[in-house]
PDB file of N, CA and C in Angstrom:
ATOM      1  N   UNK A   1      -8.940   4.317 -18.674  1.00  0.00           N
ATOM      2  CA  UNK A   1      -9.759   3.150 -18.483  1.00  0.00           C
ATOM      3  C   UNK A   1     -10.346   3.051 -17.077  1.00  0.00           C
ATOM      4  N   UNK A   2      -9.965   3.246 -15.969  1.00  0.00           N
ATOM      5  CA  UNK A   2      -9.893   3.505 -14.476  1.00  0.00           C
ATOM      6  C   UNK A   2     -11.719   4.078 -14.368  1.00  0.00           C
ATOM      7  N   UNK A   3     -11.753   4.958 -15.104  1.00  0.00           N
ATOM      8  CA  UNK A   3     -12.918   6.033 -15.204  1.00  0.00           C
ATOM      9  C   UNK A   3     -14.064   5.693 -15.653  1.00  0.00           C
ATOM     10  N   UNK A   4     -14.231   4.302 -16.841  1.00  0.00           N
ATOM     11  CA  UNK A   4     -14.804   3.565 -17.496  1.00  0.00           C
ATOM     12  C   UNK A   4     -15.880   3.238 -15.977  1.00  0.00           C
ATOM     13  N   UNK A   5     -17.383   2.829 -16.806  1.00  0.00           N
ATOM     14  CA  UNK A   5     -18.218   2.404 -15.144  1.00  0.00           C
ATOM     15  C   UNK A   5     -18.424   0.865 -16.306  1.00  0.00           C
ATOM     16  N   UNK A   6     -18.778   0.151 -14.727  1.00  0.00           N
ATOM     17  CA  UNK A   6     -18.717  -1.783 -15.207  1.00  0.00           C
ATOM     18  C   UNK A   6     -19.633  -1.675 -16.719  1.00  0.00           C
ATOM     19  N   UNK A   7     -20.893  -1.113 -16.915  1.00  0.00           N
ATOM     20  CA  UNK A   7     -21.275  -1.219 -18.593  1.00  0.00           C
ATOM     21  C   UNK A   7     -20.479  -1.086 -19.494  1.00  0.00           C
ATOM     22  N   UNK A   8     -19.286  -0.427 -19.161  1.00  0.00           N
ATOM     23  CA  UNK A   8     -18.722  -0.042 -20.523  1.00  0.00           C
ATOM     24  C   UNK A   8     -17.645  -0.795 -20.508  1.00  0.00           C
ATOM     25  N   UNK A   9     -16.853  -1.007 -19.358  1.00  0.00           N
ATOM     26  CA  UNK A   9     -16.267  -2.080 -19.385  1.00  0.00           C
ATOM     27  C   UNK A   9     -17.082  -3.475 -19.780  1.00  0.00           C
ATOM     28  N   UNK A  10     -17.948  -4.197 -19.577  1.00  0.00           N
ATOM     29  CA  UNK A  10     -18.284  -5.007 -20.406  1.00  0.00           C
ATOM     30  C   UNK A  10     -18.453  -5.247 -21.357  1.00  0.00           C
ATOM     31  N   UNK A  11     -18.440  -3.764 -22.041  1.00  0.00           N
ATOM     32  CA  UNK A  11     -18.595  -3.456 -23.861  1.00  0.00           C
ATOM     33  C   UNK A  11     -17.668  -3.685 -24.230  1.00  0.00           C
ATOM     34  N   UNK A  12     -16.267  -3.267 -23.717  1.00  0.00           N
ATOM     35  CA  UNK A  12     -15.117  -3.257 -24.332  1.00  0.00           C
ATOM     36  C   UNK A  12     -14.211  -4.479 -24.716  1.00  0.00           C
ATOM     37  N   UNK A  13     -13.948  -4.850 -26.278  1.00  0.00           N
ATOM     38  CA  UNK A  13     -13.249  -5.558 -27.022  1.00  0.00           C
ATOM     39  C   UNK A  13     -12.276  -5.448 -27.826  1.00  0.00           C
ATOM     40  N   UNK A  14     -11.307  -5.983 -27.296  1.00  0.00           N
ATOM     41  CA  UNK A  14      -9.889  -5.574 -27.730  1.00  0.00           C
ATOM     42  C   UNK A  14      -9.080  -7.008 -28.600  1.00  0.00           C
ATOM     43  N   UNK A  15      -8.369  -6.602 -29.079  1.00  0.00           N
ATOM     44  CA  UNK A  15      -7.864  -7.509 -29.953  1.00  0.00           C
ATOM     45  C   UNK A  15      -6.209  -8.091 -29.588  1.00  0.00           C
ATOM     46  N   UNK A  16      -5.844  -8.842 -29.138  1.00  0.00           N
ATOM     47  CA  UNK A  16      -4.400  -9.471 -28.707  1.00  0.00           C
ATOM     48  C   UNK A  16      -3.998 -10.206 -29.734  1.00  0.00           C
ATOM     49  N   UNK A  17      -2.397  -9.757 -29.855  1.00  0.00           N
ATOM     50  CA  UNK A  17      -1.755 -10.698 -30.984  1.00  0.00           C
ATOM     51  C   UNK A  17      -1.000 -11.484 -30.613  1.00  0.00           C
ATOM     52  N   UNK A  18      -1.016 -13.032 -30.523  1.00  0.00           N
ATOM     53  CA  UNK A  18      -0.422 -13.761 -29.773  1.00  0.00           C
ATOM     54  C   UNK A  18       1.046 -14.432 -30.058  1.00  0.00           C
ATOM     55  N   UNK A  19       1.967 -14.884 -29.349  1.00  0.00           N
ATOM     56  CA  UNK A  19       3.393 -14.801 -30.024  1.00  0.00           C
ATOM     57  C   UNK A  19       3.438 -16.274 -31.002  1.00  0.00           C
ATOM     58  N   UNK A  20       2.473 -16.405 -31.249  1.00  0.00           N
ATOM     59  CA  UNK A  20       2.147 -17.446 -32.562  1.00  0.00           C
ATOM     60  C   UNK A  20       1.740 -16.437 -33.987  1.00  0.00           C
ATOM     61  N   UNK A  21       1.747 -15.503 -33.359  1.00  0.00           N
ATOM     62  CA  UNK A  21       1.300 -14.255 -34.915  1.00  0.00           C
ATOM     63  C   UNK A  21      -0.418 -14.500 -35.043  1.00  0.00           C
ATOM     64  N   UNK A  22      -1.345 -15.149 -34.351  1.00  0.00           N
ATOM     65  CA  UNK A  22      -2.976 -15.266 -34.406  1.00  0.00           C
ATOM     66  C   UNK A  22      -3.059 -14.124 -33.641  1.00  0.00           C
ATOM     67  N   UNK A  23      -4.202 -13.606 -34.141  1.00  0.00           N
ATOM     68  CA  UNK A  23      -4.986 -12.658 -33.116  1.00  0.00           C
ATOM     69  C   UNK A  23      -5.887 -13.339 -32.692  1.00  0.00           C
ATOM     70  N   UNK A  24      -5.837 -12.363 -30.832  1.00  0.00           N
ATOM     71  CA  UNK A  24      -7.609 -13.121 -30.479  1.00  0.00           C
ATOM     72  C   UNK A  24      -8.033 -11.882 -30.129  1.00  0.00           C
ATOM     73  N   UNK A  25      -9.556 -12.310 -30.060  1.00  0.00           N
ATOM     74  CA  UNK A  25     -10.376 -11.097 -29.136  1.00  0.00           C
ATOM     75  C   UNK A  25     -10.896 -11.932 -27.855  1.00  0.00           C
ATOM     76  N   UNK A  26     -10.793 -10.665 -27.221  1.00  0.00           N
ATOM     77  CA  UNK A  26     -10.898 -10.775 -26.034  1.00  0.00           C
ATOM     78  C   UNK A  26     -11.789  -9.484 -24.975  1.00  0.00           C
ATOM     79  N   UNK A  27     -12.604  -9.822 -24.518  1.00  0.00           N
ATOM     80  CA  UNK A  27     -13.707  -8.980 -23.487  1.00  0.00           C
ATOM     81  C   UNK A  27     -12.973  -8.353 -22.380  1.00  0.00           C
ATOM     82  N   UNK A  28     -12.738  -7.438 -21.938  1.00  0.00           N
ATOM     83  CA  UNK A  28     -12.399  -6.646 -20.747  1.00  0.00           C
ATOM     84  C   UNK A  28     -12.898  -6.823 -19.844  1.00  0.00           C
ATOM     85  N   UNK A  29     -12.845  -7.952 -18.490  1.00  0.00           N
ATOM     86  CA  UNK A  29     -13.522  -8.130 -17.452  1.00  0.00           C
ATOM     87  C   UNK A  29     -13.112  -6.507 -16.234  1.00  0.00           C
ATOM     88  N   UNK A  30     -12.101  -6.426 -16.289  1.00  0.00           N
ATOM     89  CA  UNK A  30     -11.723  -5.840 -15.128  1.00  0.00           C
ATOM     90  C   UNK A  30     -10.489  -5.519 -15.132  1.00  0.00           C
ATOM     91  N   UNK A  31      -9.845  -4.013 -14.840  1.00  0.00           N
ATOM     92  CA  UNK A  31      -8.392  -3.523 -14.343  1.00  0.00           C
ATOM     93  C   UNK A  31      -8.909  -3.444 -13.189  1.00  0.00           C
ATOM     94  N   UNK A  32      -7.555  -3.476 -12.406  1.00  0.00           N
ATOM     95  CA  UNK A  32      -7.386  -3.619 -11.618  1.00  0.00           C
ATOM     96  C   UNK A  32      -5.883  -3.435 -10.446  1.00  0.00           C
ATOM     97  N   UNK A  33      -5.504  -2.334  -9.585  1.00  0.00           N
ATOM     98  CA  UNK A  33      -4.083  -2.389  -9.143  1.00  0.00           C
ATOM     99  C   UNK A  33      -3.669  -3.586  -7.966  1.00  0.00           C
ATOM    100  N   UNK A  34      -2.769  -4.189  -8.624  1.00  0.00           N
ATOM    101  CA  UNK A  34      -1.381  -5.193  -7.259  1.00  0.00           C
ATOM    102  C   UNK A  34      -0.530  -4.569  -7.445  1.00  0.00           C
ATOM    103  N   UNK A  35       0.156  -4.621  -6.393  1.00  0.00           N
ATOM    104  CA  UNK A  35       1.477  -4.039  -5.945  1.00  0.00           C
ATOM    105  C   UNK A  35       2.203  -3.306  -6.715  1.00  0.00           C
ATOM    106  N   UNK A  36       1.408  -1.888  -6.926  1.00  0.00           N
ATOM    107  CA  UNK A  36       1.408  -0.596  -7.221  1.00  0.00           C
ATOM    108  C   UNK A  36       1.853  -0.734  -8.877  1.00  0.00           C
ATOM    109  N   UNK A  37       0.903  -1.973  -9.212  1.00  0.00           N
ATOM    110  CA  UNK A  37       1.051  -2.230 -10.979  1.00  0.00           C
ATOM    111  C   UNK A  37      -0.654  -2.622 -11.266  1.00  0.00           C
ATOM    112  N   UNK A  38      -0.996  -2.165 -12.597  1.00  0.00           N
ATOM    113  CA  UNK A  38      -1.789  -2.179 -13.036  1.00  0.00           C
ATOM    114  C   UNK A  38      -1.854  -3.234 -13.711  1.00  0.00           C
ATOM    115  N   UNK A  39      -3.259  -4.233 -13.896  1.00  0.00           N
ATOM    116  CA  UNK A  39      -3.198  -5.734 -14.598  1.00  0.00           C
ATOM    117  C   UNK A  39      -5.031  -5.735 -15.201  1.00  0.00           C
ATOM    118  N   UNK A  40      -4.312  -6.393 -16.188  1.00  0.00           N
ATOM    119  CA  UNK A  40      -6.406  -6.089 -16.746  1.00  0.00           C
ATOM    120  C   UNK A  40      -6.612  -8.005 -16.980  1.00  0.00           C
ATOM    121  N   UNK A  41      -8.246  -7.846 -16.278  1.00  0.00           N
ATOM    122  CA  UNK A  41      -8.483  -9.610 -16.526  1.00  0.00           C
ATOM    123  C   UNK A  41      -9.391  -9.469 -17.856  1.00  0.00           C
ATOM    124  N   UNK A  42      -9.164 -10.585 -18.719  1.00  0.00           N
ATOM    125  CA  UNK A  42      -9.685 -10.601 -19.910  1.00  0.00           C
ATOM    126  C   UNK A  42     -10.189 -11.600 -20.259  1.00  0.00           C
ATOM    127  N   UNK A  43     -11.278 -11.776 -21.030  1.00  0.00           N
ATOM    128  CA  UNK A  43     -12.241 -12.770 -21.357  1.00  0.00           C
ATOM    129  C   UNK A  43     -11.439 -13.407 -22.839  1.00  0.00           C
ATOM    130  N   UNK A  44     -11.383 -14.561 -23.204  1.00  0.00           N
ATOM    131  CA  UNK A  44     -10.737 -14.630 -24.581  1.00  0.00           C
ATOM    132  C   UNK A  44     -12.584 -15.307 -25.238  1.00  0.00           C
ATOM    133  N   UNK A  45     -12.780 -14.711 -26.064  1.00  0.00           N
ATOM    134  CA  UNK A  45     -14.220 -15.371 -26.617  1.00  0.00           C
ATOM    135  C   UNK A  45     -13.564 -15.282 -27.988  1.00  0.00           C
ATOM    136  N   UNK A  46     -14.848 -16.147 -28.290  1.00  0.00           N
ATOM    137  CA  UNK A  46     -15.267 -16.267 -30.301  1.00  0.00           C
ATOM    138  C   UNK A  46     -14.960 -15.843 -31.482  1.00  0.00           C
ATOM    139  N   UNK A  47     -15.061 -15.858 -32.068  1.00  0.00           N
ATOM    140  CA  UNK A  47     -15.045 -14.679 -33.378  1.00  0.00           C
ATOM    141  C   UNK A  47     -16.252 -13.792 -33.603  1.00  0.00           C
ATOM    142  N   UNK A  48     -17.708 -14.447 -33.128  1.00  0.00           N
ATOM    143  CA  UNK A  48     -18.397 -13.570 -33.377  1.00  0.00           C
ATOM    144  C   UNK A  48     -18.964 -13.315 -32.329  1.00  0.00           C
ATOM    145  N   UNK A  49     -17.894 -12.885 -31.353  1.00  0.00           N
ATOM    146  CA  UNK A  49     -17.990 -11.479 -30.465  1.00  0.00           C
ATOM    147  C   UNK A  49     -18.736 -12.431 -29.204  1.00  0.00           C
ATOM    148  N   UNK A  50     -19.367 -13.292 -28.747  1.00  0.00           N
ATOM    149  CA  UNK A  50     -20.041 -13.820 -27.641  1.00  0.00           C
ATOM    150  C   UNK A  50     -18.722 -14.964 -27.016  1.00  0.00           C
ATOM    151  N   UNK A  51     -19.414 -15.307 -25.583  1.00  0.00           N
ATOM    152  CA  UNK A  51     -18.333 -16.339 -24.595  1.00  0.00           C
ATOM    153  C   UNK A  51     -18.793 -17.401 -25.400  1.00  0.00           C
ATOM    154  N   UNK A  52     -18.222 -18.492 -25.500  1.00  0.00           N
ATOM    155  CA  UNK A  52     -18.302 -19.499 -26.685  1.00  0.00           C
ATOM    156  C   UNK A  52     -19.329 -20.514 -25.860  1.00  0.00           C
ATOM    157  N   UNK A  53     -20.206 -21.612 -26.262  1.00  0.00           N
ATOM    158  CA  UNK A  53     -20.812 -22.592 -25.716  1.00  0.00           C
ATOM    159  C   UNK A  53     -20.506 -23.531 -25.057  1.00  0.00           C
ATOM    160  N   UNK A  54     -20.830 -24.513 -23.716  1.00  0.00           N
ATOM    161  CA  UNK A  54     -19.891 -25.358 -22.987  1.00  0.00           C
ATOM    162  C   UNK A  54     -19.482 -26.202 -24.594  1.00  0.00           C
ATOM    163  N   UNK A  55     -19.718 -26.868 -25.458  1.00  0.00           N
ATOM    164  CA  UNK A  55     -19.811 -27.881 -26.186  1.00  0.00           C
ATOM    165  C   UNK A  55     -17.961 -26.910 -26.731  1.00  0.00           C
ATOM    166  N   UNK A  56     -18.053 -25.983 -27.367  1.00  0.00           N
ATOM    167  CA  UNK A  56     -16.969 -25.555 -27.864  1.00  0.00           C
ATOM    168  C   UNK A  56     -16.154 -25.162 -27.086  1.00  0.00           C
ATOM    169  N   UNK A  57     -16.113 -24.645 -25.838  1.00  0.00           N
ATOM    170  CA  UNK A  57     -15.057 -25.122 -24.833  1.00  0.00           C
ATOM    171  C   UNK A  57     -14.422 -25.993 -24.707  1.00  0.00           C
ATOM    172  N   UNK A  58     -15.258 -26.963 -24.542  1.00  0.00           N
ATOM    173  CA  UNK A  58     -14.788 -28.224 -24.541  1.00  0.00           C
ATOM    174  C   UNK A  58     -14.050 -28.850 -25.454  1.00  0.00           C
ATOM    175  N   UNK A  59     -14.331 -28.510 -26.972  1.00  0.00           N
ATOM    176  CA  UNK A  59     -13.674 -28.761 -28.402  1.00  0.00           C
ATOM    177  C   UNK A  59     -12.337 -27.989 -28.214  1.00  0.00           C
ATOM    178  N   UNK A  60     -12.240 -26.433 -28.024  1.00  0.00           N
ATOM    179  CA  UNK A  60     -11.065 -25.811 -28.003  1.00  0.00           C
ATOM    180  C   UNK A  60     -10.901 -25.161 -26.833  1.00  0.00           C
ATOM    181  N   UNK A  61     -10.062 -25.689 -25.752  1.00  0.00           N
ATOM    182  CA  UNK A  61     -10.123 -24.902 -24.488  1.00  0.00           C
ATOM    183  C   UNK A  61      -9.347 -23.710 -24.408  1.00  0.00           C
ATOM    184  N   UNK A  62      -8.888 -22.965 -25.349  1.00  0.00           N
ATOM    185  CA  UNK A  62      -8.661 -21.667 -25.334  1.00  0.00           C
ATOM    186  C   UNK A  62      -9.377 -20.914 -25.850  1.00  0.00           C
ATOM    187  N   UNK A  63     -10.631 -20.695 -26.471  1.00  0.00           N
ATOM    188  CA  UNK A  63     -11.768 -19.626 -26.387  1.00  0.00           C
ATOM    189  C   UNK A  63     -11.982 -20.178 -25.120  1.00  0.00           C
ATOM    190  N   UNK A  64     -12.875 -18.915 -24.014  1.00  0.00           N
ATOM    191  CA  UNK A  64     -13.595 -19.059 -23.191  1.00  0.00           C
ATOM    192  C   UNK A  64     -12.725 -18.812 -22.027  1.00  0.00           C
ATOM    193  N   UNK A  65     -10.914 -19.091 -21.827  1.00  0.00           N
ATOM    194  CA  UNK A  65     -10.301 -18.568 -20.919  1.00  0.00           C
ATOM    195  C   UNK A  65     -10.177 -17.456 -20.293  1.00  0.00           C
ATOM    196  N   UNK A  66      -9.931 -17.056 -19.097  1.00  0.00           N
ATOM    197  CA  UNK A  66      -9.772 -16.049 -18.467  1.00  0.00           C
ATOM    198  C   UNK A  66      -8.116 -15.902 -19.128  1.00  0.00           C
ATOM    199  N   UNK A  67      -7.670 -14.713 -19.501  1.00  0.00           N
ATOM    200  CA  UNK A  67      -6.595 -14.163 -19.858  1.00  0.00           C
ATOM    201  C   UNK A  67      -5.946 -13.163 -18.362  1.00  0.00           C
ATOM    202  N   UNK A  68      -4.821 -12.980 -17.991  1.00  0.00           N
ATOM    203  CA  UNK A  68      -3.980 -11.999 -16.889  1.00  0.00           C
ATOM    204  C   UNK A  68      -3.237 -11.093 -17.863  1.00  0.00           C
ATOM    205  N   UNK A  69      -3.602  -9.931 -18.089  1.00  0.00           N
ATOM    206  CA  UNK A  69      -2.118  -9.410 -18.556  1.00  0.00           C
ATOM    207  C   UNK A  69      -1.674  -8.054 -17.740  1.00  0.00           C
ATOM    208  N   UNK A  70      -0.773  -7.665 -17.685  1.00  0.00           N
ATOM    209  CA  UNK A  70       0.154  -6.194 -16.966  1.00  0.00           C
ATOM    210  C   UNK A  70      -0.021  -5.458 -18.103  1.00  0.00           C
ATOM    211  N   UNK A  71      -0.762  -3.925 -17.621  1.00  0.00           N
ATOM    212  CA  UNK A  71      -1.041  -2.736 -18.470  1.00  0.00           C
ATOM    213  C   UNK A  71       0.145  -1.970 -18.027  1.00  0.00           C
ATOM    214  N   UNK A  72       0.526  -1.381 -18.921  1.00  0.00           N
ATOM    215  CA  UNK A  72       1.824  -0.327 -18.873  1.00  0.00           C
ATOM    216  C   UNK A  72       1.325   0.914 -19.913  1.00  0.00           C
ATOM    217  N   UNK A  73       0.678   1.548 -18.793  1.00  0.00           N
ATOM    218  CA  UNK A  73       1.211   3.528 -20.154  1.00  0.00           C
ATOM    219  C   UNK A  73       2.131   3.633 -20.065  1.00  0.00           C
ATOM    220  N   UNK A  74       2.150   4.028 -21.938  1.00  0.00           N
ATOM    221  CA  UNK A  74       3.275   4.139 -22.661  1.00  0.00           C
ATOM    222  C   UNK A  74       2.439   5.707 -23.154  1.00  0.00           C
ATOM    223  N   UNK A  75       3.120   6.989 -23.366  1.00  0.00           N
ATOM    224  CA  UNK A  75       2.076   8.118 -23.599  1.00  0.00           C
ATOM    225  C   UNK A  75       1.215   8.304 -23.575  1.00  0.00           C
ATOM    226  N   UNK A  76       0.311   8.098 -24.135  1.00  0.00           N
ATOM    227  CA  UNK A  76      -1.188   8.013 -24.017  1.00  0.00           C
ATOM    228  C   UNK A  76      -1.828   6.854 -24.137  1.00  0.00           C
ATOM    229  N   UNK A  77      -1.422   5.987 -24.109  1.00  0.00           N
ATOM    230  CA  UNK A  77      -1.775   3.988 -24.972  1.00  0.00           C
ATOM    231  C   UNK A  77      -1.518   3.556 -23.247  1.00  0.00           C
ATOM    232  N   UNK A  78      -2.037   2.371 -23.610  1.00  0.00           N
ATOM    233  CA  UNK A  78      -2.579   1.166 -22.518  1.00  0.00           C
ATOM    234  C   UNK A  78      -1.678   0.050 -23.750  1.00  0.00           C
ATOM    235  N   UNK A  79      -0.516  -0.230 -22.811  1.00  0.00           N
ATOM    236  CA  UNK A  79      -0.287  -1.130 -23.351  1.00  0.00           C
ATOM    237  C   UNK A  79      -0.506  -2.579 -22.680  1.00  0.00           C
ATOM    238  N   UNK A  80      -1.033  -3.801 -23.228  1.00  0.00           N
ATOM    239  CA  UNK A  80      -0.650  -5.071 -22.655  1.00  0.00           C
ATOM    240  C   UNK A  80       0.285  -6.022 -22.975  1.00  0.00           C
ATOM    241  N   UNK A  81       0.759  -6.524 -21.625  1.00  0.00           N
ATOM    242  CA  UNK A  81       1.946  -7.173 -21.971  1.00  0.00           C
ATOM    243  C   UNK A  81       1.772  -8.574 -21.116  1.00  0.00           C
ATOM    244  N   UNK A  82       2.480  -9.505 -21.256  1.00  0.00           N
ATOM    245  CA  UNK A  82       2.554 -10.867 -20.938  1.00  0.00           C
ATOM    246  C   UNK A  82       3.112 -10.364 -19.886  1.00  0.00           C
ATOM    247  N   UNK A  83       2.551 -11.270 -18.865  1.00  0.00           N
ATOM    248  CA  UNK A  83       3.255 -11.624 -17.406  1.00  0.00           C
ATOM    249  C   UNK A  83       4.175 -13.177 -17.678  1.00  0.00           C
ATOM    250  N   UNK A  84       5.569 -12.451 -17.593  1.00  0.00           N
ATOM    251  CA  UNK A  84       6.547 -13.579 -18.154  1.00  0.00           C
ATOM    252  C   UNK A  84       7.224 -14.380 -16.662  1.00  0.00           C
ATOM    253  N   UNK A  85       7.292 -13.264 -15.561  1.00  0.00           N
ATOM    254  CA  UNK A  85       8.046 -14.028 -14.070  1.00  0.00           C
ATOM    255  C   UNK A  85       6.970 -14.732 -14.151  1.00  0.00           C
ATOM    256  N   UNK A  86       7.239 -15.962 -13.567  1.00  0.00           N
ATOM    257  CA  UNK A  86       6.053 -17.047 -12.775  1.00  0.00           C
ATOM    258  C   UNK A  86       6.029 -16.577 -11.585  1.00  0.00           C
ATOM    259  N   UNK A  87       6.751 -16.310 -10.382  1.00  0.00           N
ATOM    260  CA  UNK A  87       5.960 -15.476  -9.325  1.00  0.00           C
ATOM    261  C   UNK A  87       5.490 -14.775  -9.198  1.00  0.00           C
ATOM    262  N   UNK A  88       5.422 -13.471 -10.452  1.00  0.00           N
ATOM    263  CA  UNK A  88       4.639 -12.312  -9.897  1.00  0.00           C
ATOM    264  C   UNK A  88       3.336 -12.770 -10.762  1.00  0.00           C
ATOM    265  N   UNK A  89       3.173 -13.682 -11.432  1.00  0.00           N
ATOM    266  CA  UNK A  89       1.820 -14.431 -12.453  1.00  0.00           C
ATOM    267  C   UNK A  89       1.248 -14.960 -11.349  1.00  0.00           C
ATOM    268  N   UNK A  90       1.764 -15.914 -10.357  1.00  0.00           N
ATOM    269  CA  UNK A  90       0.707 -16.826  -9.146  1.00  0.00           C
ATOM    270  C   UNK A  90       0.580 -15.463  -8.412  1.00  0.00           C
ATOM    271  N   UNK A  91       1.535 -14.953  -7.972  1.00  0.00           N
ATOM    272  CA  UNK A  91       0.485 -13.980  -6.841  1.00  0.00           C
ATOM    273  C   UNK A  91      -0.270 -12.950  -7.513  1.00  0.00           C
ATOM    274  N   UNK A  92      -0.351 -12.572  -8.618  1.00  0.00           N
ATOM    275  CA  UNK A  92      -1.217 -11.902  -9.505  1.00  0.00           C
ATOM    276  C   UNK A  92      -2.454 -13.170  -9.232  1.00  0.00           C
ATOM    277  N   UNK A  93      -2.501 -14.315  -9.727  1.00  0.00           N
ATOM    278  CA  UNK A  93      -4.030 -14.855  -9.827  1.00  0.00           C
ATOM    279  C   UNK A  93      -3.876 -15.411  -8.247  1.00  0.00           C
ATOM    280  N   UNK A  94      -3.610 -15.389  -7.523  1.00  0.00           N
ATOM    281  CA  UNK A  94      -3.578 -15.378  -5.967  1.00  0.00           C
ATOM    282  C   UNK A  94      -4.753 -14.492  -5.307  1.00  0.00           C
ATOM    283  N   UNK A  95      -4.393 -12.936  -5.636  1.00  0.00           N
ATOM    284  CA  UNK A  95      -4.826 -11.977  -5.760  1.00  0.00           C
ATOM    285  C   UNK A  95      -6.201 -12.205  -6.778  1.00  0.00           C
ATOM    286  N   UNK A  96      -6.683 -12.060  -8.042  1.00  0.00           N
ATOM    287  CA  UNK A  96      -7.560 -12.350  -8.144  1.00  0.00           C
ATOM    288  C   UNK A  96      -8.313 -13.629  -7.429  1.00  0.00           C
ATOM    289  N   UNK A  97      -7.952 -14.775  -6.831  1.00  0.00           N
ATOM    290  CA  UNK A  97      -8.710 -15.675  -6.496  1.00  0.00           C
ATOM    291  C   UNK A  97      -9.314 -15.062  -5.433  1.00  0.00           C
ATOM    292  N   UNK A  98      -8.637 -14.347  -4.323  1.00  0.00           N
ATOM    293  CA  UNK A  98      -9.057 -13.865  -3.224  1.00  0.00           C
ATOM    294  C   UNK A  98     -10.089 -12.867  -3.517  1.00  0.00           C
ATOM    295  N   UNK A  99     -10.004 -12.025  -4.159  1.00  0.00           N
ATOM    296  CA  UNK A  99     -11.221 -11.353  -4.965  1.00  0.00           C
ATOM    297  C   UNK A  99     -12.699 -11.599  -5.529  1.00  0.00           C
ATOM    298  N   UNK A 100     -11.869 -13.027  -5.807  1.00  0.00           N
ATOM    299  CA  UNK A 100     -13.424 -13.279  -6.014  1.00  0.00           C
ATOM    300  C   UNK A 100     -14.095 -14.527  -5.139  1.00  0.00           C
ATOM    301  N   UNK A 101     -12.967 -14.704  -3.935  1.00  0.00           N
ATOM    302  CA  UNK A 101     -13.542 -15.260  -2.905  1.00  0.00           C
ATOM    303  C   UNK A 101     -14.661 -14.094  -1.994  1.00  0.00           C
ATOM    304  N   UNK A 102     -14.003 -13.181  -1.703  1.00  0.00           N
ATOM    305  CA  UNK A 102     -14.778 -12.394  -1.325  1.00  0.00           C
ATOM    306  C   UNK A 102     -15.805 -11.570  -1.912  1.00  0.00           C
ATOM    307  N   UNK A 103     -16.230 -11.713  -2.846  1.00  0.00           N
ATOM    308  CA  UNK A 103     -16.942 -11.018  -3.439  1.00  0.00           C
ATOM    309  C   UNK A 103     -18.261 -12.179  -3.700  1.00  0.00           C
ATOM    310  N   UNK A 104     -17.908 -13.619  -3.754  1.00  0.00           N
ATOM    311  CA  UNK A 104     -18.824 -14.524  -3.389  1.00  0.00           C
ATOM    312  C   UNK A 104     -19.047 -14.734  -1.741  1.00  0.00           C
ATOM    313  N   UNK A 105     -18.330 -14.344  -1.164  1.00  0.00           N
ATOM    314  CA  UNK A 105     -18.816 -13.854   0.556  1.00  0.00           C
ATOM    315  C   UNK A 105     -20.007 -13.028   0.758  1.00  0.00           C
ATOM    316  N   UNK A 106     -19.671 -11.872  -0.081  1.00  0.00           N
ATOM    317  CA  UNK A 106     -20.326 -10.673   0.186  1.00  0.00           C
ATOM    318  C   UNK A 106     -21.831 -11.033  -0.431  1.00  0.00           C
ATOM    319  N   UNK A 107     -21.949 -11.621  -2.111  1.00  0.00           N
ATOM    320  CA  UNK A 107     -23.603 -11.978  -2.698  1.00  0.00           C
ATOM    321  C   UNK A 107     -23.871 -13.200  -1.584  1.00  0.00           C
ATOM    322  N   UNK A 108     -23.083 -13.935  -0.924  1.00  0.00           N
ATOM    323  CA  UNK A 108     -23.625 -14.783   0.019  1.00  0.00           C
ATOM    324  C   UNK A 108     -24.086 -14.189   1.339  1.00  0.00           C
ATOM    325  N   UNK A 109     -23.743 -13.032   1.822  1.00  0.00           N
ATOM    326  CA  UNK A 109     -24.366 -12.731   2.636  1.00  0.00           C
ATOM    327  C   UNK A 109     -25.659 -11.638   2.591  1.00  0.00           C
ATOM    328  N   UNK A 110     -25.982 -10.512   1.171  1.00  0.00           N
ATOM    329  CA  UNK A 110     -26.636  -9.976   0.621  1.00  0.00           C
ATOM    330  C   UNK A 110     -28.040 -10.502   0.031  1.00  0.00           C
ATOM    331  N   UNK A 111     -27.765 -12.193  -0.056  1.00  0.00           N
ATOM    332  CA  UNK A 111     -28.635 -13.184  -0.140  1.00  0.00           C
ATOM    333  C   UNK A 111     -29.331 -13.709   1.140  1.00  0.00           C
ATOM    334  N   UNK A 112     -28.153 -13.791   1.911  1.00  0.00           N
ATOM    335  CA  UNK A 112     -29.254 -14.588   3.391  1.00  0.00           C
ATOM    336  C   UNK A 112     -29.533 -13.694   3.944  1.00  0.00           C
ATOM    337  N   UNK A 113     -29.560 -12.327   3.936  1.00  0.00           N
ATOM    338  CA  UNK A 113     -29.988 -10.694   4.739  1.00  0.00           C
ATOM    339  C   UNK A 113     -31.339 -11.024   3.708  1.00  0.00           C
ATOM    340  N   UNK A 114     -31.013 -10.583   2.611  1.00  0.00           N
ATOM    341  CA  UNK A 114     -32.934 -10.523   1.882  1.00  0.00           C
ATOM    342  C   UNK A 114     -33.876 -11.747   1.878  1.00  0.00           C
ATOM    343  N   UNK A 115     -33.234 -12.740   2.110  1.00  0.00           N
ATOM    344  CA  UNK A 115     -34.167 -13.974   2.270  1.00  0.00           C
ATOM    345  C   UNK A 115     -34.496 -13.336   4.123  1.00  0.00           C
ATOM    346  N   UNK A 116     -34.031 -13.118   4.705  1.00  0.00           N
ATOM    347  CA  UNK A 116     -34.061 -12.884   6.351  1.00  0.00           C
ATOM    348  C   UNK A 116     -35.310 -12.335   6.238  1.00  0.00           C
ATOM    349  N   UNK A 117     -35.445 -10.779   5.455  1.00  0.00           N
ATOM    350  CA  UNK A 117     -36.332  -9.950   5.382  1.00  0.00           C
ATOM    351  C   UNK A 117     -37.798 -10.018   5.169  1.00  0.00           C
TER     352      UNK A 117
END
């Protein structure tokens, strides 16, 4: 998955079975390594395959969540698994928050350089 470029990762839809026995699908935002563990962020959308509308968000606030889970190879498989400690879950989305603090740093400054120009 590592090797995957961001198009194809955005293509990719995978299916989670949740410990209620429902499946969801869910969009592949991003793997990603913390502290020398692998964690994939995941989109939970719809049934028919798109991020759901503010109106149905709002109706069911679990389509449309950002999902955390810990990837573990197991032979050749990507497995996902629930992040069950609560500390290593906050500094896991700790870690993503900071990520995408900076990464709204960076289009903020890529923006006031080309407006400069």
């Amino acid at each position: 998955m590592p090797n995957q470029t961001p198009a194809e990762k955005d293509e990719t839809l995978i299916t989670l079975e949740g410990d209620d026995g429902n499946s969801y699908s869910c969009q592949l935002i991003d793997v990603f390594e913390f502290e020398k563990q692998e964690y994939a962020l995941l989109l939970k959308i719809t049934e028919d395959g798109k991020e759901p509308s503010k109106e149905v968000k709002e109706k069911d606030q679990e389509d449309g969540s950002l999902v955390v889970m810990r990837l573990v190879q197991k032979e050749d498989q990507c497995i996902f698994q629930t992040i069950e400690d609560d500390q290593e879950f906050e500094r896991v989305i700790a870690y993503i928050e900071e990520l995408a603090q900076e990464s709204l740093n960076e289009t903020a400054d890529q923006i006031a350089k080309s407006e400069q120009s």
